[in-house]
Protein backbone atom coordinates (compact mmCIF):
# COMPACT_ATOMS: atom_id res chain seq x y z
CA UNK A 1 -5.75 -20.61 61.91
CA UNK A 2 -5.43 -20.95 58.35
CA UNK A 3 -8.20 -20.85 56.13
CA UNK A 4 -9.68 -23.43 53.84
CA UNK A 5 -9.17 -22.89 50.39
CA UNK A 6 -13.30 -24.00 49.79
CA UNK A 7 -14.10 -21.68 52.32
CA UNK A 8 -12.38 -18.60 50.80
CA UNK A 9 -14.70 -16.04 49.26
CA UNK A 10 -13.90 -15.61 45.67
CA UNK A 11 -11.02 -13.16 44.28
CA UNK A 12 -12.94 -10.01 43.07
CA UNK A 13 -12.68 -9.67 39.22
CA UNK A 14 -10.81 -6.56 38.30
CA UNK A 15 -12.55 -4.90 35.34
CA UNK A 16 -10.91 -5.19 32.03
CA UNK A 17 -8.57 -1.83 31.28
CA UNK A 18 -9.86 0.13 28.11
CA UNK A 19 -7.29 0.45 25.81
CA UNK A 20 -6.15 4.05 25.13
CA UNK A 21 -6.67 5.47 21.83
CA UNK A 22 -4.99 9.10 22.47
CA UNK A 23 -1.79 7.73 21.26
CA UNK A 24 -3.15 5.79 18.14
CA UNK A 25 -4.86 9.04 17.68
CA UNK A 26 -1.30 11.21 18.12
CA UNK A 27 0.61 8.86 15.71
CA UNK A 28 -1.87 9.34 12.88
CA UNK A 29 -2.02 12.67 13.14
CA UNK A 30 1.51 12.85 12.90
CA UNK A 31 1.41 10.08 9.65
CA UNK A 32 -0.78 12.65 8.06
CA UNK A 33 1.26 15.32 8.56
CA UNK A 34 4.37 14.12 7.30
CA UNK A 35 2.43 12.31 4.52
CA UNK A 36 0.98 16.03 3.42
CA UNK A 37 4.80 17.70 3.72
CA UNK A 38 6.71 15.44 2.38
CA UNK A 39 4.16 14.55 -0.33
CA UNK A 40 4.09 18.27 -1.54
CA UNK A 41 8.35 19.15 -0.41
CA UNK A 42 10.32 15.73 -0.67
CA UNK A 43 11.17 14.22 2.53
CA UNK A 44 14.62 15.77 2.09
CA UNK A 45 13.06 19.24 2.39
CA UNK A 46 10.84 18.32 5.12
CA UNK A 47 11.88 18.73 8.78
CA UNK A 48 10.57 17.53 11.95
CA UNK A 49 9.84 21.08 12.96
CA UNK A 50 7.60 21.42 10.06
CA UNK A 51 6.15 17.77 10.61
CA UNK A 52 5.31 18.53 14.48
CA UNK A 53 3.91 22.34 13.38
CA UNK A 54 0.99 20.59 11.44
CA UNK A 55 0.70 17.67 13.81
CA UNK A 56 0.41 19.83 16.82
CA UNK A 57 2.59 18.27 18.72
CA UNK A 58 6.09 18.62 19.87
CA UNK A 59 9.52 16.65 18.61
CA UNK A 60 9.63 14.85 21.22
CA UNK A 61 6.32 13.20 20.48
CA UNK A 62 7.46 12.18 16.87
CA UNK A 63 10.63 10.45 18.62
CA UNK A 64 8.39 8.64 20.97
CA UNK A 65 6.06 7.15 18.49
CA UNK A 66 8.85 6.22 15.20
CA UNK A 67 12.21 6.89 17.24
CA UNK A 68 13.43 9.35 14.23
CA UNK A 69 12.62 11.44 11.62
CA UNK A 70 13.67 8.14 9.51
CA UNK A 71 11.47 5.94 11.45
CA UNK A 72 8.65 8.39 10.71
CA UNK A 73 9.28 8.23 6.97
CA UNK A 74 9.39 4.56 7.08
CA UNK A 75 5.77 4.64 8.64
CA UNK A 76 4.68 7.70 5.85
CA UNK A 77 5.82 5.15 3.24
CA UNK A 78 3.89 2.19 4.39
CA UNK A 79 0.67 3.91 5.03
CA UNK A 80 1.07 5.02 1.31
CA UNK A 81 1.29 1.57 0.13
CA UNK A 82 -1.72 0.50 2.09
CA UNK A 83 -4.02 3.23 0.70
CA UNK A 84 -3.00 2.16 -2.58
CA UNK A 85 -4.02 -0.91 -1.84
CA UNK A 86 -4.60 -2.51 1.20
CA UNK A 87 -3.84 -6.50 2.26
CA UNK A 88 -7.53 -6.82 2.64
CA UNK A 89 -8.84 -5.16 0.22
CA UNK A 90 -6.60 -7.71 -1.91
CA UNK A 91 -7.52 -10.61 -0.20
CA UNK A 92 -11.35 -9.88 -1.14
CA UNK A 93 -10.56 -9.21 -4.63
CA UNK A 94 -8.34 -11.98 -4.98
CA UNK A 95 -11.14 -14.77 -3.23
CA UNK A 96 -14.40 -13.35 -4.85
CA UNK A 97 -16.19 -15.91 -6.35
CA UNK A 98 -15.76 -15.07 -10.20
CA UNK A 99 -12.98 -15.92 -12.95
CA UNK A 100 -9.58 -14.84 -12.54
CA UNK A 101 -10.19 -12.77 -15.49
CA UNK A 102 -12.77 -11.20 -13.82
CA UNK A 103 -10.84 -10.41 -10.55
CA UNK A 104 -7.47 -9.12 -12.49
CA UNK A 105 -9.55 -6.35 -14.16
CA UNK A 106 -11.24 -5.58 -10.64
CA UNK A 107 -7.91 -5.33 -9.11
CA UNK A 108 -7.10 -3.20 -11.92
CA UNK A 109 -9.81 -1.04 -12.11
CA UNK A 110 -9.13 -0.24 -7.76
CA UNK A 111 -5.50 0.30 -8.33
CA UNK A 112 -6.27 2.71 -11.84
CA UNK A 113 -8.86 4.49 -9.64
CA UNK A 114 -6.48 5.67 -7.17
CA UNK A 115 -3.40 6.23 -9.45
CA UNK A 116 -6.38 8.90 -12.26
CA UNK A 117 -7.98 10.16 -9.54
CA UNK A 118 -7.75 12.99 -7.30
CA UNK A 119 -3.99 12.97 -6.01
CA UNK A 120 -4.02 12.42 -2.60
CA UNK A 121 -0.87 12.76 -0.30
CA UNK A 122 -0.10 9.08 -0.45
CA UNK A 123 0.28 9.01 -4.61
CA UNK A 124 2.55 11.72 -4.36
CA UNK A 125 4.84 9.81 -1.62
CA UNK A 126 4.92 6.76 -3.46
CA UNK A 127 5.62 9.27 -6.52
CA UNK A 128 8.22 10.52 -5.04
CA UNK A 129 9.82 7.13 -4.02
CA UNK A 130 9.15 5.91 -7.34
CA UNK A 131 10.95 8.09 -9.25
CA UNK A 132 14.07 8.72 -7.03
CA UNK A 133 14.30 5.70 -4.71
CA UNK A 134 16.18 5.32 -1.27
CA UNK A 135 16.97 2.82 1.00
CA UNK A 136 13.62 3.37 2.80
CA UNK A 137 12.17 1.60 0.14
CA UNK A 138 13.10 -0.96 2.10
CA UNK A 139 10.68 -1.06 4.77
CA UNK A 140 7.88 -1.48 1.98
CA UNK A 141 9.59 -4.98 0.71
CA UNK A 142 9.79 -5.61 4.26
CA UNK A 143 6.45 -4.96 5.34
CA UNK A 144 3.95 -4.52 2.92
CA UNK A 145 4.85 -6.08 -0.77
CA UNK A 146 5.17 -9.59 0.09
CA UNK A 147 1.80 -10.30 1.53
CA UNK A 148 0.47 -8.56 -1.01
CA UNK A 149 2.49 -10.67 -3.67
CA UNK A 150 1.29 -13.84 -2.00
CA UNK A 151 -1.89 -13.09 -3.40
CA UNK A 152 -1.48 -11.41 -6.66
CA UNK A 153 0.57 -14.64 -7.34
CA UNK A 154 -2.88 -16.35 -6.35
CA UNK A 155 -4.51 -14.49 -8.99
CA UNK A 156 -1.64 -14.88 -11.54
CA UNK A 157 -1.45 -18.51 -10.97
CA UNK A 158 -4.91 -19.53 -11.90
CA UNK A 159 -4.86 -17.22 -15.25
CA UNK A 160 -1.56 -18.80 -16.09
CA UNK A 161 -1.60 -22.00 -14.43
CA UNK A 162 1.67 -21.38 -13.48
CA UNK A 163 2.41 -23.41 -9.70
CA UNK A 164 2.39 -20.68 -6.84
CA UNK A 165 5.91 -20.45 -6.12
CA UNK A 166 6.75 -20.51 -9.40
CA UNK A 167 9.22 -17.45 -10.28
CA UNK A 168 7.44 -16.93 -13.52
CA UNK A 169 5.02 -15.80 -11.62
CA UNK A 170 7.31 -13.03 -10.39
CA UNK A 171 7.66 -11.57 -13.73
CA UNK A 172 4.11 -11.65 -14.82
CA UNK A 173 3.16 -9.46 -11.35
CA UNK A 174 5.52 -7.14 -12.99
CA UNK A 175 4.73 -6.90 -15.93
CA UNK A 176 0.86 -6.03 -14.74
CA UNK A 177 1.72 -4.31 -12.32
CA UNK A 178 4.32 -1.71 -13.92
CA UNK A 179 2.13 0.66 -16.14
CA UNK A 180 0.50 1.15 -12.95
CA UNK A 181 2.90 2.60 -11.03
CA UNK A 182 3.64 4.75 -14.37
CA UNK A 183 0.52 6.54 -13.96
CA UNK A 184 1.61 7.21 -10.30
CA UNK A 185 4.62 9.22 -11.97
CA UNK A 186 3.15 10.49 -14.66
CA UNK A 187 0.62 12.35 -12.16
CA UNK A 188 3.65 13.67 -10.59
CA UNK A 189 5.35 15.27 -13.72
CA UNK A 190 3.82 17.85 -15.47
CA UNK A 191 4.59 18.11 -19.44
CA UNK A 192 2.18 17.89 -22.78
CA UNK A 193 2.98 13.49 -22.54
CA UNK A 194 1.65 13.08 -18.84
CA UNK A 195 -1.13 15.81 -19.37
CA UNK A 196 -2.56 13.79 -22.29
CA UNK A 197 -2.12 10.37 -20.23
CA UNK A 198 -3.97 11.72 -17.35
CA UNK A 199 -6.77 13.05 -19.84
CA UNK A 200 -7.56 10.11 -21.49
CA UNK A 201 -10.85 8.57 -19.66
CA UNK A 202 -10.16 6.23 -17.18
CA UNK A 203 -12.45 3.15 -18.84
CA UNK A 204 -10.26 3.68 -21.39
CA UNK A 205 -7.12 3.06 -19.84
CA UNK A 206 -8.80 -0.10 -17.92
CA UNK A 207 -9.70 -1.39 -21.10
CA UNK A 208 -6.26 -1.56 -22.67
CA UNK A 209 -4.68 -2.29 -19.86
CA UNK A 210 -6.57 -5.30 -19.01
CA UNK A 211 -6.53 -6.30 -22.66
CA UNK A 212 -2.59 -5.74 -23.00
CA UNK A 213 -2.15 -7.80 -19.42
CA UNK A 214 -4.61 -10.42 -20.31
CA UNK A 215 -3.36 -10.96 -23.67
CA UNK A 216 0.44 -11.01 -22.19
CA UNK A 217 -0.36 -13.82 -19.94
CA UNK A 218 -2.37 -15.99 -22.01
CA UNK A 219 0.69 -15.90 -24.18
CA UNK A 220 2.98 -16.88 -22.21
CA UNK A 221 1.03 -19.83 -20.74
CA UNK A 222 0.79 -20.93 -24.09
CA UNK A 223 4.42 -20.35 -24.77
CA UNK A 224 5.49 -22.39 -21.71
CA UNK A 225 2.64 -25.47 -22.41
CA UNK A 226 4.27 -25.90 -26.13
């Protein structure tokens, strides 16, 4: 006799899986790692040996998680980007509730923070890159510059009141955002000219940067309204 769907007594709920965290927790390790080797070595001199040594794990656990030694790199290099600056911590900067003036020179002050402080394994990766680029670069334009565009474009478009989309706009991100990522070198390289840019106080560096991007976008708004 078949039974009554009303009459059936309800399906038993199956309790909700926790997600596993061992292998979030593997693949950091192993970002780490790399991030400490090839920050220090190059990722030329760096080998997968070395990587898993310091990881404590085997090879075969770096090929599961980023399918190659390249893969892995990729991975190394966005993780550098984001502790640089992360798409959130962007996004708050970008939407506080101050002037655009204001924001730029908070964004600045974040970015100068990281790039005159104490050199951790990611500045020296993005160093690296910097200075002798490959095509892993890639993976960063991919990944993690063009969000992070979107927004600084935000920011640039309401000091210059340039249209967001505009390609201007393209040029101005440069323009601020290039004697940052000099810094990130000149930590790397070691002569008298990098010792004394490194030495000079940080609020000091803020300052003139902030005045030299400030003053470079005002005059190009101006040159573009005439």
């Amino acid at each position: 006799m078949e039974t009554d769907e009303t009459t059936r007594p309800p399906a038993r709920a199956r309790a909700p899986r926790t997600p596993r965290t061992d292998g979030d927790a593997t693949r950091a390790r192993i970002i780490e790692a790399a991030g400490h080797l090839i920050g220090d070595k190059g990722f030329a001199e760096t080998t997968s040996k070395a990587i898993a040594a310091k990881a404590e794990v085997d090879i075969a656990s770096i090929n599961y998680h980023f399918g190659s030694r390249d893969g892995l790199y990729d991975a190394v290099l966005v993780e550098a980007h984001r502790r640089l600056i992360s798409v959130t911590e962007l996004d708050v900067i970008v939407n506080a509730p101050e002037p655009p003036q204001a924001r730029l020179r908070k964004l600045l002050e974040l970015i100068l923070s990281r790039a005159m402080g104490e050199r951790s394994w990611n500045a020296h990766v993005l160093a690296r890159e910097l200075l002798s680029p490959s095509s892993h670069l890639d993976v960063l334009f991919a990944e993690e510059i063009p969000p992070k565009f979107r927004l600084m474009a935000r920011l640039l478009s309401e000091i210059t009141g340039f249209p967001t989309g505009d390609p201007r706009l393209l040029r101005c991100a440069i323009s601020v955002g290039a004697p940052c990522a000099v810094l990130f070198v000149a930590g790397r390289i070691s002569n008298p000219m990098t010792e004394k840019i490194m030495q000079v106080a940080p609020d000091a560096v803020l300052d003139h940067l902030y005045t030299f991007a400030i003053g470079g976008l005002e005059a190009i708004k101006r040159e573009y309204a005439s």
